[in-house]
Protein backbone atom coordinates (compact mmCIF):
# COMPACT_ATOMS: atom_id res chain seq x y z
CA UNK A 1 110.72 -39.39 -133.39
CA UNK A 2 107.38 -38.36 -135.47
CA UNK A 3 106.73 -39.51 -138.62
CA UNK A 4 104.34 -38.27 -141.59
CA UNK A 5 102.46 -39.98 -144.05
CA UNK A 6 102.55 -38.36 -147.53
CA UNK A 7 98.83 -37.27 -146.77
CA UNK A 8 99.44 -35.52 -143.69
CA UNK A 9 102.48 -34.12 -145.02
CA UNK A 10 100.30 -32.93 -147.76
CA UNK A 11 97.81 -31.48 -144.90
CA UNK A 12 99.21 -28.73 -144.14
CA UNK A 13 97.97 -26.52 -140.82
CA UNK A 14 96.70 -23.70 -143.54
CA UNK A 15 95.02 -26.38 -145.45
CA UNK A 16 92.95 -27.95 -142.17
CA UNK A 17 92.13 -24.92 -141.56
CA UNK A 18 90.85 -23.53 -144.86
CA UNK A 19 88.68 -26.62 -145.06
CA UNK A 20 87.56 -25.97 -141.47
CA UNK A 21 86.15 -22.99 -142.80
CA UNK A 22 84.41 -23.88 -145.64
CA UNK A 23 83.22 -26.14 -143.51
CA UNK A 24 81.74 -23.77 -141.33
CA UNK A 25 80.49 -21.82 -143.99
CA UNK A 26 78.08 -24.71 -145.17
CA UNK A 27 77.17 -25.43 -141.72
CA UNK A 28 76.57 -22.25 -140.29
CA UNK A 29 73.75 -21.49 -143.78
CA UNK A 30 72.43 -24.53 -143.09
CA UNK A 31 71.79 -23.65 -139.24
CA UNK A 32 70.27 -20.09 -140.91
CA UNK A 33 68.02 -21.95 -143.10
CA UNK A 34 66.69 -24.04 -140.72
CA UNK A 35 65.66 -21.89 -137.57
CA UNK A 36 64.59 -18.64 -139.93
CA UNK A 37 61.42 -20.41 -141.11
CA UNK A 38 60.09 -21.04 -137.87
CA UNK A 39 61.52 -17.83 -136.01
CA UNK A 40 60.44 -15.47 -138.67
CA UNK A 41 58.03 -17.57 -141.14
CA UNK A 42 58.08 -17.52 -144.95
CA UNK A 43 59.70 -16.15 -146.98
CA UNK A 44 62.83 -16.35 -145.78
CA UNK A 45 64.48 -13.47 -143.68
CA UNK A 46 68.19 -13.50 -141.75
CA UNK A 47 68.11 -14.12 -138.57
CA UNK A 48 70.89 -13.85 -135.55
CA UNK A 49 73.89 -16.42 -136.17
CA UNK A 50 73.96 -16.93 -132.86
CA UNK A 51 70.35 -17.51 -132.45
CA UNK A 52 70.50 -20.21 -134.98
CA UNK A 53 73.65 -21.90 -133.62
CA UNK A 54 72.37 -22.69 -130.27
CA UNK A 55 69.68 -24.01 -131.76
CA UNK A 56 69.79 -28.23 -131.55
CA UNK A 57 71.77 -29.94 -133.52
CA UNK A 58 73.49 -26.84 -134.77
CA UNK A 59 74.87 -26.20 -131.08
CA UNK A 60 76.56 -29.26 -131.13
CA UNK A 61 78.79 -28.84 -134.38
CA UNK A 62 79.62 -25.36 -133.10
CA UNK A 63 81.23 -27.18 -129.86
CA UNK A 64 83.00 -29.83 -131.78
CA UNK A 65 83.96 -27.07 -134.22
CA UNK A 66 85.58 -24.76 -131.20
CA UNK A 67 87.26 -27.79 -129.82
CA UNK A 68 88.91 -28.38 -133.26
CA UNK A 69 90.31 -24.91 -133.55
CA UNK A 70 91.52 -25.13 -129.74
CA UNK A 71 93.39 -27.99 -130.86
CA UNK A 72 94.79 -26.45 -134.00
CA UNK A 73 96.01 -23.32 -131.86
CA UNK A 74 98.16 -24.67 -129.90
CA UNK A 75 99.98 -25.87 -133.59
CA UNK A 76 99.71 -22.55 -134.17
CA UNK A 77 101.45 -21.80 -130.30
CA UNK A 78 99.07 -19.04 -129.26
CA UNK A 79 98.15 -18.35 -126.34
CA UNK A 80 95.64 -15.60 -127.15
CA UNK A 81 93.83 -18.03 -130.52
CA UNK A 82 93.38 -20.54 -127.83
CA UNK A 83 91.55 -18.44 -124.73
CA UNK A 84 89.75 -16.67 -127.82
CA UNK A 85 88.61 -20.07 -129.15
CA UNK A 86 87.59 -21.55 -125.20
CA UNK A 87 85.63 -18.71 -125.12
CA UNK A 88 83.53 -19.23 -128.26
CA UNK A 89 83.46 -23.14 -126.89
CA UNK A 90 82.17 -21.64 -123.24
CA UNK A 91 79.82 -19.09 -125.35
CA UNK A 92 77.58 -21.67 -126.66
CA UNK A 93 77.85 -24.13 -123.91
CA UNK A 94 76.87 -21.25 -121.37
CA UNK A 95 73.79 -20.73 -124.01
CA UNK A 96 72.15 -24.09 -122.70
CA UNK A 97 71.39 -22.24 -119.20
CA UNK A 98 69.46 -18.97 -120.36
CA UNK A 99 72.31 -16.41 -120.08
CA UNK A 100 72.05 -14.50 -123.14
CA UNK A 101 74.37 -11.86 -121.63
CA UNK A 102 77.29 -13.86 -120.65
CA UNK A 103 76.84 -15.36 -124.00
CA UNK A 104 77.39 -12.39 -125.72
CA UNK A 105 80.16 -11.02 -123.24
CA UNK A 106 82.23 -14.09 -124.28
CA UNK A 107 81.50 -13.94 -127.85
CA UNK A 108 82.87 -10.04 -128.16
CA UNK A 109 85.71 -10.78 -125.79
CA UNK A 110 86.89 -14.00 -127.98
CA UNK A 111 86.63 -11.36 -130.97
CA UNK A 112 88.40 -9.30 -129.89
CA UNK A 113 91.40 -11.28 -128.91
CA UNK A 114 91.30 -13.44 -132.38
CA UNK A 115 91.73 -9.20 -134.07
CA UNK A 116 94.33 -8.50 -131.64
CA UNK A 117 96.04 -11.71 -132.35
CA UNK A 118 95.55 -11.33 -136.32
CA UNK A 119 96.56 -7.60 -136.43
CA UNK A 120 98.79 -6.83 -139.75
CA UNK A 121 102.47 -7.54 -138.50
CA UNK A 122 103.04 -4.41 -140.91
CA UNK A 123 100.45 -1.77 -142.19
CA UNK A 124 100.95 -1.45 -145.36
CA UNK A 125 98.00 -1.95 -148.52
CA UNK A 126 98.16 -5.38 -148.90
CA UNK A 127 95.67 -8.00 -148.60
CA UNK A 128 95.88 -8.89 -145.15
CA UNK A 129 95.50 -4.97 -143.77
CA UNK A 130 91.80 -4.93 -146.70
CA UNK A 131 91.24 -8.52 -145.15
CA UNK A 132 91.80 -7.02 -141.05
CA UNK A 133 89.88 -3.62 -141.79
CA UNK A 134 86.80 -5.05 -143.81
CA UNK A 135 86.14 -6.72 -140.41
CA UNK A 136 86.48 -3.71 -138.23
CA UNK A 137 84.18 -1.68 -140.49
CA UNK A 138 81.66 -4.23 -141.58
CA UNK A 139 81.54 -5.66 -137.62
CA UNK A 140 80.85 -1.90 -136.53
CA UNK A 141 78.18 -1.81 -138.70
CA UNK A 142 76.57 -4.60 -137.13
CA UNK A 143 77.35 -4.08 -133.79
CA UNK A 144 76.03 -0.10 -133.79
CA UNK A 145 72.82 -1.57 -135.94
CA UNK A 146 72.11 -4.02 -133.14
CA UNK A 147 72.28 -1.32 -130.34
CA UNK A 148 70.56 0.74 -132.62
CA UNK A 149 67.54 -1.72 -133.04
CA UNK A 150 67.31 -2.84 -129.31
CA UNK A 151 67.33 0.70 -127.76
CA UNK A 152 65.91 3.03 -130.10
CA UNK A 153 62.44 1.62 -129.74
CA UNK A 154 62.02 1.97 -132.90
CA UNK A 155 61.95 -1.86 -134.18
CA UNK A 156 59.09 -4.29 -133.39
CA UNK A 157 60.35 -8.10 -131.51
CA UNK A 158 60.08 -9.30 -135.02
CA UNK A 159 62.30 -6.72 -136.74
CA UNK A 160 65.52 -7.10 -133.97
CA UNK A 161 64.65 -11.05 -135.00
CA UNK A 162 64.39 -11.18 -138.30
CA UNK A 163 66.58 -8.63 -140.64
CA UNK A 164 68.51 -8.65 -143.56
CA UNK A 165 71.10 -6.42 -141.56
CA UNK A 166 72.05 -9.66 -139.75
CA UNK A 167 74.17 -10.79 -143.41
CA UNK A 168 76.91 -8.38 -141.98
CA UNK A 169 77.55 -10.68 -138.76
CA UNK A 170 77.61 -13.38 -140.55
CA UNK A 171 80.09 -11.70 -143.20
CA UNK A 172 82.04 -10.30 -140.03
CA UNK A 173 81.96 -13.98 -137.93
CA UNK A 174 83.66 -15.71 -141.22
CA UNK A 175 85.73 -12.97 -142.53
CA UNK A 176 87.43 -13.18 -138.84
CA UNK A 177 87.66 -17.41 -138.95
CA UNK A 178 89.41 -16.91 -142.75
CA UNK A 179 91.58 -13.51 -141.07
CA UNK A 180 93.37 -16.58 -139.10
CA UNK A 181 94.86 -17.91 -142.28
CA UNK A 182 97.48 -14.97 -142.24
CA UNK A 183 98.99 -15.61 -139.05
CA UNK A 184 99.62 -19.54 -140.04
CA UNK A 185 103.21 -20.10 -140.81
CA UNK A 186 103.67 -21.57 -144.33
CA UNK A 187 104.44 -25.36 -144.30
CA UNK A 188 103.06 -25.76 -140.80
CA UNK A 189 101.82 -29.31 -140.34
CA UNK A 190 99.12 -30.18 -137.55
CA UNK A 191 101.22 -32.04 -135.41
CA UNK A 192 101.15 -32.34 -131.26
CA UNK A 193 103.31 -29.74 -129.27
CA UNK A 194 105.46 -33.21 -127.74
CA UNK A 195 106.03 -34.49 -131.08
CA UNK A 196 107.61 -31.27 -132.22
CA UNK A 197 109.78 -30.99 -129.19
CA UNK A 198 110.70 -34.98 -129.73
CA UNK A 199 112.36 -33.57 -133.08
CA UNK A 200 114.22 -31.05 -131.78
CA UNK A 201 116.04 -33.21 -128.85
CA UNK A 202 116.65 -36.09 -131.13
CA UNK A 203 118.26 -33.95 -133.93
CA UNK A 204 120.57 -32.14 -130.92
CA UNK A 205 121.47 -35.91 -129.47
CA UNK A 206 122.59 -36.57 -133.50
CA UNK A 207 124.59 -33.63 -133.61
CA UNK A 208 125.87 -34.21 -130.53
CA UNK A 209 126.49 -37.92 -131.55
CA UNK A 210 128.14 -36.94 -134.47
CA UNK A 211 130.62 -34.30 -132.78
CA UNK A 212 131.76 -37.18 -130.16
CA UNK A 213 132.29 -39.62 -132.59
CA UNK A 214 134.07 -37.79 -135.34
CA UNK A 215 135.95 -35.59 -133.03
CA UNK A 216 134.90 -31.95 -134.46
CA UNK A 217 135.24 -29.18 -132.00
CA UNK A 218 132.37 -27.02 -131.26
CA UNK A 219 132.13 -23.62 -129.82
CA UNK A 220 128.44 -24.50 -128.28
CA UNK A 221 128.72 -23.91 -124.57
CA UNK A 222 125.79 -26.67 -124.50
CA UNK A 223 126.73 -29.22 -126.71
CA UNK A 224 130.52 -28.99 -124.81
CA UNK A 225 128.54 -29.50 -121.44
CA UNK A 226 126.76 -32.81 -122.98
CA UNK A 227 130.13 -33.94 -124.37
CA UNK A 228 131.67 -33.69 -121.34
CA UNK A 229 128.85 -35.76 -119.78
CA UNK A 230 129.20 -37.98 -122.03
CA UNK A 231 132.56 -38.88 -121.30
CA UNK A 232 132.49 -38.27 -117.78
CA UNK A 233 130.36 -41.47 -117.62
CA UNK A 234 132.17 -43.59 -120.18
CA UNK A 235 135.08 -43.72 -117.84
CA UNK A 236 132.67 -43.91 -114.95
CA UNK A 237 131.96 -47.07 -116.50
């Protein structure tokens, strides 16, 4: 059986994860700050997140970042959080070889499947419907600006580089880490898929234990099948 400390019982799943993200937050402006100057010069001028996080050392914390929310999904039993969150991880490892396209393939996809995933369970105006929407419109703005400036020929190298339109992706990218706070049951502790599943047979072998000793009858076709197991091999013995 699992036990908690008062701390991690205090850490609760929404509260890893809402330091996660501030986490990223501070991270991800640091990255900015650092690769803008020498991308685009002074003063300073936006630049792509992704541009700046597979940048060295930045590329790095992303990974161990990505493998910290694949962990925390499967807490969170999704499926569909943890292919989204392989496929940042595979985004900015596949960035190391040159393949700008696959990176960006993988980084829409994972998107994608994190909105699907975090779609309001009821649409209604609440928070979480502002919270899912803001993303769609404020991520369409960057993603038509971005075709916009690559194909219209109308930009300069320097411009797609170096824009103060990129603030939307990075308003989009942690608007969609923070959308994952809805979908996080409330008390949820971070705890391994085994240990949970260790709880649940150990409080069925109590009940059960408690049944055969006190002799309570039980319409549970399951807990009748274990009885009679039970005492199948007591006389066996």
């Amino acid at each position: 059986m699992c036990q908690y400390t008062n701390l991690q019982k205090r850490a609760t799943l929404r509260n890893i994860w809402a330091f996660g993200l501030v986490s990223l937050i501070i991270f991800n402006v640091l990255a900015i700050v650092d690769v803008s100057e020498p991308t685009c010069g002074e003063p300073f001028i936006p630049i792509l997140l992704s541009r700046a996080l597979t940048t060295d050392p930045w590329r790095g914390l992303t990974l161990g970042y990505s493998l910290l929310a694949i962990a925390a999904s499967f807490t969170i039993n999704s499926s569909v959080l943890t292919t989204a969150f392989f496929g940042f991880f595979s985004a900015f490892l596949v960035s190391m070889f040159d393949t700008p396209i696959s990176h960006d393939f993988l980084i829409g996809t994972s998107s994608l499947l994190v909105m699907f995933e975090c779609v309001p369970r009821v649409w209604k105006f609440d928070l979480w419907t502002i919270h899912w929407l803001s993303i769609v419109v404020i991520g369409s703005i960057c993603f038509f600006w971005m075709m916009y400036s690559k194909f219209s020929g109308t930009y300069t190298q320097h411009e797609e580089r170096c824009s103060w339109m990129f603030i939307t992706e990075y308003i989009t990218f942690w608007l969609m880490n923070a959308l994952i706070l809805w979908i996080i049951p409330t008390n949820t502790y971070a705890h391994d898929a085994i240990c949970e599943e260790g709880q649940k047979i150990t409080a069925e072998n109590r009940r059960i234990e408690d049944i055969y000793n006190n002799g309570v009858t039980t319409t549970d076709v399951k807990v009748k099948t274990k009885l009679t197991t039970a005492k199948t091999k007591l006389l066996d013995f």
